[in-house]
PDB file of N, CA and C in Angstrom:
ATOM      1  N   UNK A   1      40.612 134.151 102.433  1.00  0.00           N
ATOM      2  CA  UNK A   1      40.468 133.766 103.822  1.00  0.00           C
ATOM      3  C   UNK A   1      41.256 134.743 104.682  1.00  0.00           C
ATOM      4  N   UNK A   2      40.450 135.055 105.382  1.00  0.00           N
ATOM      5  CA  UNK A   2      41.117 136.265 106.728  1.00  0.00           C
ATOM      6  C   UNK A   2      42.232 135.728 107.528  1.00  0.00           C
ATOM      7  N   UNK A   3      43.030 136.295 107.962  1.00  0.00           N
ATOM      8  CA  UNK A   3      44.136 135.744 108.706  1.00  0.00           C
ATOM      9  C   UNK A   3      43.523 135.556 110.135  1.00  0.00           C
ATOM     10  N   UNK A   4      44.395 134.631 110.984  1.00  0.00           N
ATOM     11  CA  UNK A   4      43.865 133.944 112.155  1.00  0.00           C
ATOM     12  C   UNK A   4      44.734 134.255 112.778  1.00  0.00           C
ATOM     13  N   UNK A   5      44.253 134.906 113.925  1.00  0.00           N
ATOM     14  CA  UNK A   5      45.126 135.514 115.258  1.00  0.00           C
ATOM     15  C   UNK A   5      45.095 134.600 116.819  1.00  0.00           C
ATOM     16  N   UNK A   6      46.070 134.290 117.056  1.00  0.00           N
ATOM     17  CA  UNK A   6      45.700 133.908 118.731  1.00  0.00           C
ATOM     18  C   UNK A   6      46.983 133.203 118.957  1.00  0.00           C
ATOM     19  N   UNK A   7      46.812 132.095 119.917  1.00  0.00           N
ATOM     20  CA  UNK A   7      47.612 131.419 120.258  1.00  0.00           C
ATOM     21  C   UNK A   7      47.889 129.941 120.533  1.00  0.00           C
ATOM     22  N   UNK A   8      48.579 129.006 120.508  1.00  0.00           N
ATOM     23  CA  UNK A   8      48.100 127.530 119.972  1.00  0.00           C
ATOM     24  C   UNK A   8      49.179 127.314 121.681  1.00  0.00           C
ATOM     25  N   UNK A   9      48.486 126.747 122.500  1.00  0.00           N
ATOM     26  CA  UNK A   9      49.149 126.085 123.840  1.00  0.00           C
ATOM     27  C   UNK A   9      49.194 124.835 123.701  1.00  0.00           C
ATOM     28  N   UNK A  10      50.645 124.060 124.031  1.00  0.00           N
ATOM     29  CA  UNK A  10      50.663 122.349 123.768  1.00  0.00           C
ATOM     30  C   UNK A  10      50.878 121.995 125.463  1.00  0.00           C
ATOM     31  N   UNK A  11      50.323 121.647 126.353  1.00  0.00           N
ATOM     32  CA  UNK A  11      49.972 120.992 127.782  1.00  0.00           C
ATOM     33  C   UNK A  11      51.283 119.797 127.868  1.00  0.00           C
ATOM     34  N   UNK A  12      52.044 120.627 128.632  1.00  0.00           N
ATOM     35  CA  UNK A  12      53.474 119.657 129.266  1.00  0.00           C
ATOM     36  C   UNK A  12      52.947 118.169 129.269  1.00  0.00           C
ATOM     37  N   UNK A  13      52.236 117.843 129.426  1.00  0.00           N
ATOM     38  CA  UNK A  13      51.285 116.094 129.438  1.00  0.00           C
ATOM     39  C   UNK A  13      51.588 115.219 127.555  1.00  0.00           C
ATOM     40  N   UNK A  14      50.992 116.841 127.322  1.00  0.00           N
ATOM     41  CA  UNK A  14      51.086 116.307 125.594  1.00  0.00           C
ATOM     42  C   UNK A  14      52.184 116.169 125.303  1.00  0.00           C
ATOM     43  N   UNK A  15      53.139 117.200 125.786  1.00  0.00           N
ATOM     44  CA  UNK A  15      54.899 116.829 125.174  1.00  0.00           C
ATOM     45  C   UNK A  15      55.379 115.902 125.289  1.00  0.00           C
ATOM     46  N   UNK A  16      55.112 115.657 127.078  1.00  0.00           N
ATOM     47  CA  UNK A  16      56.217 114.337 127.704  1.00  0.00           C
ATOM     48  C   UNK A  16      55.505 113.130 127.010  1.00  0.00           C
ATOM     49  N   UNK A  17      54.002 113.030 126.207  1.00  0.00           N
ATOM     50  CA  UNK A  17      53.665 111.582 125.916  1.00  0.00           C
ATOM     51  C   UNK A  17      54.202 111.478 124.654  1.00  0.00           C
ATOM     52  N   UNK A  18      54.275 112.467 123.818  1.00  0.00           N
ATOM     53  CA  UNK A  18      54.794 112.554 122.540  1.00  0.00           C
ATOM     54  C   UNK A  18      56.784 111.601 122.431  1.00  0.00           C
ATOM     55  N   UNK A  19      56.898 112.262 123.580  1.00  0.00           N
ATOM     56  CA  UNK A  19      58.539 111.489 124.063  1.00  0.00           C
ATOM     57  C   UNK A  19      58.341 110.538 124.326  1.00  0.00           C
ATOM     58  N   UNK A  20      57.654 110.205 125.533  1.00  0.00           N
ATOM     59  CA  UNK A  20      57.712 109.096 125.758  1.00  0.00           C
ATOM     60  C   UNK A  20      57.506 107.924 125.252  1.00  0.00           C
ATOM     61  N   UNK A  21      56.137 108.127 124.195  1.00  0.00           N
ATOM     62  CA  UNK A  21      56.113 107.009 122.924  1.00  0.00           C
ATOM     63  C   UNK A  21      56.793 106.724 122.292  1.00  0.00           C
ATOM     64  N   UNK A  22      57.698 108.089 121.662  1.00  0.00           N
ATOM     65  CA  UNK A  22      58.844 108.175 120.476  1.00  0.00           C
ATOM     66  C   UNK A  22      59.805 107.600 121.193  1.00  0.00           C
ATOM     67  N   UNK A  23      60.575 107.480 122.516  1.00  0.00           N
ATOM     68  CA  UNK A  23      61.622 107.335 123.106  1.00  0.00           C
ATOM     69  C   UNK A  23      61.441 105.301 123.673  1.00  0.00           C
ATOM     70  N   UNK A  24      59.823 105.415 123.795  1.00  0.00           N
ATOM     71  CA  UNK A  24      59.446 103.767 123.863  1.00  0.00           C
ATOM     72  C   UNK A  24      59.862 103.092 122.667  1.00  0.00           C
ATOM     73  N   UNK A  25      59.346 103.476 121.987  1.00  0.00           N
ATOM     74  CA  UNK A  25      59.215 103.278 120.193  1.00  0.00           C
ATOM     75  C   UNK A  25      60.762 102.604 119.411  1.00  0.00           C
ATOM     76  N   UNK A  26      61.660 102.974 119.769  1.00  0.00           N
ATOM     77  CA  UNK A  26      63.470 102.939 119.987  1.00  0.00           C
ATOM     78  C   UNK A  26      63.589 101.331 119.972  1.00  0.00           C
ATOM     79  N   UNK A  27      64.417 101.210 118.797  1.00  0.00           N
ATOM     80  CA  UNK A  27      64.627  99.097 119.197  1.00  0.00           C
ATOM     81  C   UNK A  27      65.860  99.276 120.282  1.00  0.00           C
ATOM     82  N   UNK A  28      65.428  98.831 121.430  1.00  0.00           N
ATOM     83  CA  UNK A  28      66.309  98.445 122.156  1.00  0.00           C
ATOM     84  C   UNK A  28      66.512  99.379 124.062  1.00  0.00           C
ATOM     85  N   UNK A  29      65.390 100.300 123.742  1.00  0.00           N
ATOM     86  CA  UNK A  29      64.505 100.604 125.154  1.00  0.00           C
ATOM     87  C   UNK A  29      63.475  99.400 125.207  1.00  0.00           C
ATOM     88  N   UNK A  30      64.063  99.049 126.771  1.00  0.00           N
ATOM     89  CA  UNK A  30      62.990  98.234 127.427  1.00  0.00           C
ATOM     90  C   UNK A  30      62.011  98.699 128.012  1.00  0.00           C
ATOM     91  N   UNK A  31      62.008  99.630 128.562  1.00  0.00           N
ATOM     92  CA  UNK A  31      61.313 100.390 129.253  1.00  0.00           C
ATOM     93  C   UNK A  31      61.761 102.438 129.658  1.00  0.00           C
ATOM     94  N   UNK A  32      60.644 102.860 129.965  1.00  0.00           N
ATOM     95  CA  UNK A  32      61.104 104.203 130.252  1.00  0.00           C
ATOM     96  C   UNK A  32      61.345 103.941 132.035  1.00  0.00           C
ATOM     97  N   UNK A  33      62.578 104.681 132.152  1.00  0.00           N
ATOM     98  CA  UNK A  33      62.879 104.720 133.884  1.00  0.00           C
ATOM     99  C   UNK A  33      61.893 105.811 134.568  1.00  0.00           C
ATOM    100  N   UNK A  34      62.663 105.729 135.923  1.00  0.00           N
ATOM    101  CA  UNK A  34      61.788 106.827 136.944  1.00  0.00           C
ATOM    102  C   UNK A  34      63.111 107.795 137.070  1.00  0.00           C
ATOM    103  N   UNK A  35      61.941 109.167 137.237  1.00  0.00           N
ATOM    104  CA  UNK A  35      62.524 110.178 136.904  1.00  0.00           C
ATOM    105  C   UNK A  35      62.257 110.444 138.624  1.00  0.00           C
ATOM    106  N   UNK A  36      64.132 110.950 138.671  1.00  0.00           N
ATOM    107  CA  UNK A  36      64.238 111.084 140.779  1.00  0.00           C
ATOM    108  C   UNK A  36      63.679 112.027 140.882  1.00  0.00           C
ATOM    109  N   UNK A  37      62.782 111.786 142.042  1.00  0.00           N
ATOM    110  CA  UNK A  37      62.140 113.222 142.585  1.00  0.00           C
ATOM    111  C   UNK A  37      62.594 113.676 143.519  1.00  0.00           C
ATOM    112  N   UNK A  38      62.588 114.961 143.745  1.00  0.00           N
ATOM    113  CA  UNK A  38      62.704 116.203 144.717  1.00  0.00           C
ATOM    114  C   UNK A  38      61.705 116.246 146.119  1.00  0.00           C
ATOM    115  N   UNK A  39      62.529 116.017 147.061  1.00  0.00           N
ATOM    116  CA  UNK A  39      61.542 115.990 148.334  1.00  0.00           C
ATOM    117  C   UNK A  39      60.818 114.928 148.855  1.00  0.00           C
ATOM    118  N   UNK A  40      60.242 114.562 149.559  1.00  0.00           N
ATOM    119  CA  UNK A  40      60.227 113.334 149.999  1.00  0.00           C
ATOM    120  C   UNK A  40      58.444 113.207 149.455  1.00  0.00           C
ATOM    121  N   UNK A  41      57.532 114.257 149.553  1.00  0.00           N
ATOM    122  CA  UNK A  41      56.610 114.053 148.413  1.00  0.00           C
ATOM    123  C   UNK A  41      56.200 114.091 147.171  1.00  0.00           C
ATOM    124  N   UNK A  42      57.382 113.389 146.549  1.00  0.00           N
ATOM    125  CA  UNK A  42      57.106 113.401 145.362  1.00  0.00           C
ATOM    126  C   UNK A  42      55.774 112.932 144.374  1.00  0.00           C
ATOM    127  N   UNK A  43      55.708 113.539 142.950  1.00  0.00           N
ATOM    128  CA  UNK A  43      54.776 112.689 142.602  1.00  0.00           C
ATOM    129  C   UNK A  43      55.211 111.523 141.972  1.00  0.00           C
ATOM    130  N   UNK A  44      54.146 110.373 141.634  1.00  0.00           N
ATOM    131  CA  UNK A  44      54.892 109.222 140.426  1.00  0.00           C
ATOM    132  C   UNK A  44      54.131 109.804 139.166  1.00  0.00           C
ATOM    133  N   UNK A  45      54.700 109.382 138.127  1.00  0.00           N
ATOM    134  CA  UNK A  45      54.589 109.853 136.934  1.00  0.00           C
ATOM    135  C   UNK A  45      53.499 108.517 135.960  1.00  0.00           C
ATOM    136  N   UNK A  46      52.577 109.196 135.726  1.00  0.00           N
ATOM    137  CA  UNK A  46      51.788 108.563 134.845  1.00  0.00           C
ATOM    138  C   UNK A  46      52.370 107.591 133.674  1.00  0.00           C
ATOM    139  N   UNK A  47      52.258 106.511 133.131  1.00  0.00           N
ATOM    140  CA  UNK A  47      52.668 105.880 132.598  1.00  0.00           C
ATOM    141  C   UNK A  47      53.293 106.838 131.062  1.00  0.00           C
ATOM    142  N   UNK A  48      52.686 107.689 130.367  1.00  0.00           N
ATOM    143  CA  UNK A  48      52.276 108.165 129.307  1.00  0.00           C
ATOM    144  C   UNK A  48      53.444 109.062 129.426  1.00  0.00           C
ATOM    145  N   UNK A  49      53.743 109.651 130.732  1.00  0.00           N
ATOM    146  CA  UNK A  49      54.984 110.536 131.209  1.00  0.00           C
ATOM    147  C   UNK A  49      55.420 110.310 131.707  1.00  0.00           C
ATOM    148  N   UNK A  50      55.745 108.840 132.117  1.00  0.00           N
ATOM    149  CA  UNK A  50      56.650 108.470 132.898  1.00  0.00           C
ATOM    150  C   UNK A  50      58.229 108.505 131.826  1.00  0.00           C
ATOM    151  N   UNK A  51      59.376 108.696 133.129  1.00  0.00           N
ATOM    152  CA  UNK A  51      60.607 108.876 132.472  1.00  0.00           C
ATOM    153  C   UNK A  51      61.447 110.298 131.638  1.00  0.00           C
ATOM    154  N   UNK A  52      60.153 110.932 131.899  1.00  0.00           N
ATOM    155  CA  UNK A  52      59.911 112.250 130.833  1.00  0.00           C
ATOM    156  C   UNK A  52      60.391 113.364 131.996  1.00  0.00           C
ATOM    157  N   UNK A  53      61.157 113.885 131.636  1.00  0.00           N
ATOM    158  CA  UNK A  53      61.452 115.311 132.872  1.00  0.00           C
ATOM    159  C   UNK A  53      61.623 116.470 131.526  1.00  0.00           C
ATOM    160  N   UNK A  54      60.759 117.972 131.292  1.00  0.00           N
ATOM    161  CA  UNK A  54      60.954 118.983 130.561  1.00  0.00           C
ATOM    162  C   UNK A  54      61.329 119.930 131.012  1.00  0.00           C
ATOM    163  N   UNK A  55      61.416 120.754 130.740  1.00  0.00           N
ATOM    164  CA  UNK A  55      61.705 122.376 130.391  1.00  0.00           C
ATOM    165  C   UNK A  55      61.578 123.046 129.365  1.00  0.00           C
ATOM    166  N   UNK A  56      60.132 123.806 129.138  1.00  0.00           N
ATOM    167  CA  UNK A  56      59.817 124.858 128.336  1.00  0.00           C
ATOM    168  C   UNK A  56      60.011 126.396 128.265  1.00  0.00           C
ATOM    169  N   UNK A  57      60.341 126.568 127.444  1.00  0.00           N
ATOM    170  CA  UNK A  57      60.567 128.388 127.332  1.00  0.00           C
ATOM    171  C   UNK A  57      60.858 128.826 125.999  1.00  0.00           C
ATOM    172  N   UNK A  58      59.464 129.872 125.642  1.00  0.00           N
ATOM    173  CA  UNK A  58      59.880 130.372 124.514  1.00  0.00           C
ATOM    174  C   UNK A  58      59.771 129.511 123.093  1.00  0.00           C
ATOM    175  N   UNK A  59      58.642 128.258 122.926  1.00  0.00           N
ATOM    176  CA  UNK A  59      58.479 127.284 122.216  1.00  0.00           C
ATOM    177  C   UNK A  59      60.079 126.371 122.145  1.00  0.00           C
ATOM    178  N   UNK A  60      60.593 126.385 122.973  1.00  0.00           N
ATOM    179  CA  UNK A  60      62.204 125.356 122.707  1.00  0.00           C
ATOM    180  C   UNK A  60      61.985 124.756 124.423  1.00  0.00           C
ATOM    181  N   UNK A  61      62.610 123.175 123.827  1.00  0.00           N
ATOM    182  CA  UNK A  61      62.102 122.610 124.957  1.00  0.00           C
ATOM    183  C   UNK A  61      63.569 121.865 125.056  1.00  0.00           C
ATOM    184  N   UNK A  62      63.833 121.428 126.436  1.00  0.00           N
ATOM    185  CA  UNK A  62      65.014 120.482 127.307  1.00  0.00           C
ATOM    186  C   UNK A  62      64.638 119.530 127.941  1.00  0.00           C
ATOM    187  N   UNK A  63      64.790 118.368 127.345  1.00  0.00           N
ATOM    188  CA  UNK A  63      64.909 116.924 127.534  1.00  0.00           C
ATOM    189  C   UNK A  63      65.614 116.244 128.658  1.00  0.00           C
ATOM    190  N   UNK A  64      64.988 115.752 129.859  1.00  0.00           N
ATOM    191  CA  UNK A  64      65.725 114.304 130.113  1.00  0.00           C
ATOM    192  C   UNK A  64      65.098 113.289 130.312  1.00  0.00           C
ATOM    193  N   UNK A  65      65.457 112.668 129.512  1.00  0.00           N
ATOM    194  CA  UNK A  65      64.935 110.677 129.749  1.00  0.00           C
ATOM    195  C   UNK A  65      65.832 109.662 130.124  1.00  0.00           C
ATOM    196  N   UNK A  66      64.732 109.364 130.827  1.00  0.00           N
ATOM    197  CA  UNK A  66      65.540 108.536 132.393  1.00  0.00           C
ATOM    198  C   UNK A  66      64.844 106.969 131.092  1.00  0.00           C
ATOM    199  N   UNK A  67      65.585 106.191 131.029  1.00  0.00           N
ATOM    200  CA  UNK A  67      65.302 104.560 130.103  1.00  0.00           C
ATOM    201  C   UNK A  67      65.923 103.240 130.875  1.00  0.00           C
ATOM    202  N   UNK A  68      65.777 102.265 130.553  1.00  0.00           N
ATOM    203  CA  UNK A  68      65.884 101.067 130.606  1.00  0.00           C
ATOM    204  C   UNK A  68      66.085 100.876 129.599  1.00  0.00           C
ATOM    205  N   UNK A  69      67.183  99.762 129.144  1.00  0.00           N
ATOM    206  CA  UNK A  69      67.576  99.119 127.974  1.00  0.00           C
ATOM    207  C   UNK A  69      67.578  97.789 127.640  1.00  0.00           C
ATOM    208  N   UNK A  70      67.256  97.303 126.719  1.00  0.00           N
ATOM    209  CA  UNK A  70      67.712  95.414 126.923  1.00  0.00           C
ATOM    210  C   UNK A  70      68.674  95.387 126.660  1.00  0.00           C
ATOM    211  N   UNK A  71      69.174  94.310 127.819  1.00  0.00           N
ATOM    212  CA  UNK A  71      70.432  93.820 127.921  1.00  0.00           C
ATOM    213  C   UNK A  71      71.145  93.586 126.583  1.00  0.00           C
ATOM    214  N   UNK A  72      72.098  93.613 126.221  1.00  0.00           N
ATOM    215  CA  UNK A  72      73.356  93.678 125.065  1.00  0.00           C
ATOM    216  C   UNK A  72      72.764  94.328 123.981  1.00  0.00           C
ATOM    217  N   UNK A  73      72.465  95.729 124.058  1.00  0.00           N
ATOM    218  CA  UNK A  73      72.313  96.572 123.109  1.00  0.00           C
ATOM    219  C   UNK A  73      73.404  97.686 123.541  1.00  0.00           C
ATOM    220  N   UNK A  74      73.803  98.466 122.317  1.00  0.00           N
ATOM    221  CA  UNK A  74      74.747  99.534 122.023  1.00  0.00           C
ATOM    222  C   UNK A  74      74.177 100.100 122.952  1.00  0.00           C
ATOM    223  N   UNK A  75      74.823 100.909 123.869  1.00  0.00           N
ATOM    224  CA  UNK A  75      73.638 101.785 124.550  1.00  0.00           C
ATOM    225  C   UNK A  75      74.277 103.315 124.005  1.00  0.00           C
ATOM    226  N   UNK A  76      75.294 103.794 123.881  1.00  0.00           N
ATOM    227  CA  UNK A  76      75.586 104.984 122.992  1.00  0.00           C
ATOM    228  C   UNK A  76      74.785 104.686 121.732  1.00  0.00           C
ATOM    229  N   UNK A  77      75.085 103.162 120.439  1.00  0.00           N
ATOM    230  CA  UNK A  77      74.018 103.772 119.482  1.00  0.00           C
ATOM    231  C   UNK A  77      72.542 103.983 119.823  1.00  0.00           C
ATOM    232  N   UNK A  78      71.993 103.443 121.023  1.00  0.00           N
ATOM    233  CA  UNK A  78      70.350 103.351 121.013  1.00  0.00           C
ATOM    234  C   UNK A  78      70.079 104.952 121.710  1.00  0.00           C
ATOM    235  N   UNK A  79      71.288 105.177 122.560  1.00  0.00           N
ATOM    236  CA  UNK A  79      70.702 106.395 123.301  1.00  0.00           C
ATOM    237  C   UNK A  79      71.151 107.769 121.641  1.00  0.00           C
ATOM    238  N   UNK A  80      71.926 107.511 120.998  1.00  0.00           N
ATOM    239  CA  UNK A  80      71.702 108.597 119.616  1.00  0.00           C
ATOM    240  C   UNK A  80      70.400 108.292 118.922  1.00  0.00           C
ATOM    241  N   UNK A  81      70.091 107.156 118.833  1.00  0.00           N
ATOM    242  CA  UNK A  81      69.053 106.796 118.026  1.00  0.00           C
ATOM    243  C   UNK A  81      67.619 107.393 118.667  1.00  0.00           C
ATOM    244  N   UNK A  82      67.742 107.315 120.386  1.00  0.00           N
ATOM    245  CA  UNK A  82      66.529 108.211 121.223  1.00  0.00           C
ATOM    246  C   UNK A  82      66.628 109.586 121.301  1.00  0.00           C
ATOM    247  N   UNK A  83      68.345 110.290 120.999  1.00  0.00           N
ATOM    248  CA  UNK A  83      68.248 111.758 120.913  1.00  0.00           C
ATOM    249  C   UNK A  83      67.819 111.620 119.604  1.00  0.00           C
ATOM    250  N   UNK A  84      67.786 111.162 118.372  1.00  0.00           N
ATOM    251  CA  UNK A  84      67.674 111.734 116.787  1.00  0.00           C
ATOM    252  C   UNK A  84      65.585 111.602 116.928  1.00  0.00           C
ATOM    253  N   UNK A  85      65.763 110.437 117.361  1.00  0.00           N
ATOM    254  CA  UNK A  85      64.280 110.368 116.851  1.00  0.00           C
ATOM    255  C   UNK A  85      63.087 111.314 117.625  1.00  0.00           C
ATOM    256  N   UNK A  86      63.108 111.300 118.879  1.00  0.00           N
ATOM    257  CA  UNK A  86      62.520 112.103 119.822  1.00  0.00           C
ATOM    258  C   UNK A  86      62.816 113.544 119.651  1.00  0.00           C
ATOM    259  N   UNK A  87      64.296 114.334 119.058  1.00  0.00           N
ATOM    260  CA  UNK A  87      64.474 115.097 118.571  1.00  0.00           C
ATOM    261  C   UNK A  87      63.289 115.651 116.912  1.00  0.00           C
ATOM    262  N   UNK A  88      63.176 114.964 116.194  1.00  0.00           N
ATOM    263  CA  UNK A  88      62.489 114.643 115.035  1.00  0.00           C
ATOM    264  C   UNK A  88      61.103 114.977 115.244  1.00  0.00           C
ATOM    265  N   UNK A  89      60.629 113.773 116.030  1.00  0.00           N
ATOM    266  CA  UNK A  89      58.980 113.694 116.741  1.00  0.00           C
ATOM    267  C   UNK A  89      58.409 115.084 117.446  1.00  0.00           C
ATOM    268  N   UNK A  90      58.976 115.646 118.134  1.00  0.00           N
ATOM    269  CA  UNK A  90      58.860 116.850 118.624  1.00  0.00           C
ATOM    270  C   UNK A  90      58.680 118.134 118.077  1.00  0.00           C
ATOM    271  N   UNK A  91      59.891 117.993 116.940  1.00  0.00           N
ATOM    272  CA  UNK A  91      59.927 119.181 116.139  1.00  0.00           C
ATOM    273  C   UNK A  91      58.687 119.312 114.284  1.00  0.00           C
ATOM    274  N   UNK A  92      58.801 117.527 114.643  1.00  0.00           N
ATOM    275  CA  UNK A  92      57.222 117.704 113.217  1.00  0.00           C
ATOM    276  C   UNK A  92      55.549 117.184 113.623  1.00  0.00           C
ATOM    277  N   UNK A  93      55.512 116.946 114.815  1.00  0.00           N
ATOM    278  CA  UNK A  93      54.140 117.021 115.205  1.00  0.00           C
ATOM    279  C   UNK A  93      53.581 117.815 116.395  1.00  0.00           C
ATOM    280  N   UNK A  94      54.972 118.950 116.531  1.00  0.00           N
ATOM    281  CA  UNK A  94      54.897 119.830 117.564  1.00  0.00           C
ATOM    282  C   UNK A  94      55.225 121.069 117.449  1.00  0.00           C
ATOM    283  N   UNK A  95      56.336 120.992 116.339  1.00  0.00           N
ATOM    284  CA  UNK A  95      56.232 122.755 115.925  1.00  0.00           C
ATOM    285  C   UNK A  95      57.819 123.333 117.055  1.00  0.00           C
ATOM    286  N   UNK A  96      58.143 122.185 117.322  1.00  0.00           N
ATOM    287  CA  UNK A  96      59.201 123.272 118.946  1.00  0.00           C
ATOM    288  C   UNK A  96      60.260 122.644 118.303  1.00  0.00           C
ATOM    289  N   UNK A  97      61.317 123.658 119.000  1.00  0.00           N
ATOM    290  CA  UNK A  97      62.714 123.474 118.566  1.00  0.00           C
ATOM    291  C   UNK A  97      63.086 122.873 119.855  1.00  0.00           C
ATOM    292  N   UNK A  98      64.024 122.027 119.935  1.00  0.00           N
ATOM    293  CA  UNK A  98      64.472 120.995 120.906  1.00  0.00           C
ATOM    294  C   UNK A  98      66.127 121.233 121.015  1.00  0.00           C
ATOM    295  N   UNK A  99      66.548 122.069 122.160  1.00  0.00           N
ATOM    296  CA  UNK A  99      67.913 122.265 122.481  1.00  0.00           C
ATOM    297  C   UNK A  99      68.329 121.243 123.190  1.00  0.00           C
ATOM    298  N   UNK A 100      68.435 120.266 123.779  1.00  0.00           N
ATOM    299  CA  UNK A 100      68.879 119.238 123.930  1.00  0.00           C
ATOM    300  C   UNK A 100      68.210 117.767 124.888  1.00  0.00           C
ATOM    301  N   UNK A 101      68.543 116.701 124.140  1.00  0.00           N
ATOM    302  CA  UNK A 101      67.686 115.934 125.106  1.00  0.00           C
ATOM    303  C   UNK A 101      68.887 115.032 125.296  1.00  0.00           C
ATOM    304  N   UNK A 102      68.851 114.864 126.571  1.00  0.00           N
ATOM    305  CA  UNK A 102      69.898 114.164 128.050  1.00  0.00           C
ATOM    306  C   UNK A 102      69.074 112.852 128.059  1.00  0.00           C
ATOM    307  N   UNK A 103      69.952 111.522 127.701  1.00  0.00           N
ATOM    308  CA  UNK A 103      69.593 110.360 127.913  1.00  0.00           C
ATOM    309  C   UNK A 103      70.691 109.673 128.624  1.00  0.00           C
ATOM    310  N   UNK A 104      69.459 109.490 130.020  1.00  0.00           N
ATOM    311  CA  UNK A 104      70.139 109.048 131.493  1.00  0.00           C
ATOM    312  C   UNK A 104      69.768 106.957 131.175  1.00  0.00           C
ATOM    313  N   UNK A 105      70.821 106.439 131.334  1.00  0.00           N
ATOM    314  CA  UNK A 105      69.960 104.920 131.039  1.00  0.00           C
ATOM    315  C   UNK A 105      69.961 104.657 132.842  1.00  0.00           C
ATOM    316  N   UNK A 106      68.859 104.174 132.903  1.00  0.00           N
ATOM    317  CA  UNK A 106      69.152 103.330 134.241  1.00  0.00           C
ATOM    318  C   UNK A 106      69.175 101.839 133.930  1.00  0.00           C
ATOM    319  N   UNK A 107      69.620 101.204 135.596  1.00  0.00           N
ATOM    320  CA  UNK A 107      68.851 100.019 135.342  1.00  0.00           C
ATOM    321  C   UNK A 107      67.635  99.370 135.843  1.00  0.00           C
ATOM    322  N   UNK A 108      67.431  98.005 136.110  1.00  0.00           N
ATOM    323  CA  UNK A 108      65.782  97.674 135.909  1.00  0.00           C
ATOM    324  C   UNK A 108      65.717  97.814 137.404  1.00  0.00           C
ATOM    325  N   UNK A 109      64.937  97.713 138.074  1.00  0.00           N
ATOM    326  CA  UNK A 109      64.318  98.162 139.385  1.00  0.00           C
ATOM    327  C   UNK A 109      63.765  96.267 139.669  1.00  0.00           C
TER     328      UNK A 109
END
């Protein structure tokens, strides 16, 4: 078999849902938060990316997730448990190296 040349593009949409499931997925996120916007027209964020803020460059990507938690959970162990796993998810059904992901908890709105 001949070797295969080109280039494989993953759509910022696909990343942030990949997080956002994995980061939903977490015992003890209640919900994903809203991620503050810049300027007074901001956009709102699709459910799928909501909470999800990136930065790509160079296949390595930078994390922040904005969460909600239920009430009387660890929130240092749940927010390691959302850097390990979302860390994980990213790097084996995505191929990218993940320099750090920032977990902002809010609260409920």
């Amino acid at each position: 078999m001949a070797d295969i040349t080109g280039n494989v593009r993953i759509a910022s949409a696909v990343l942030a849902t990949v997080v956002n499931m994995t980061a939903s997925s977490v015992p003890g996120v209640a919900a994903m938060g809203a991620v503050p916007v810049r300027g007074l027209l901001g956009r709102r964020r699709r459910d799928g990316t909501r909470g999800v803020r990136l930065r790509v460059s160079a296949n390595r990507v930078r994390l922040d997730l904005y969460v909600v938690l239920a009430q009387g959970v660890d929130i240092v162990g749940t927010g390691a448990a959302i850097q390990r796993d979302v860390t994980r998810a990213v790097h084996e059904i995505l191929g990218m190296e993940v320099t750090d992901v920032n977990v902002i908890v809010q609260k409920t709105e």
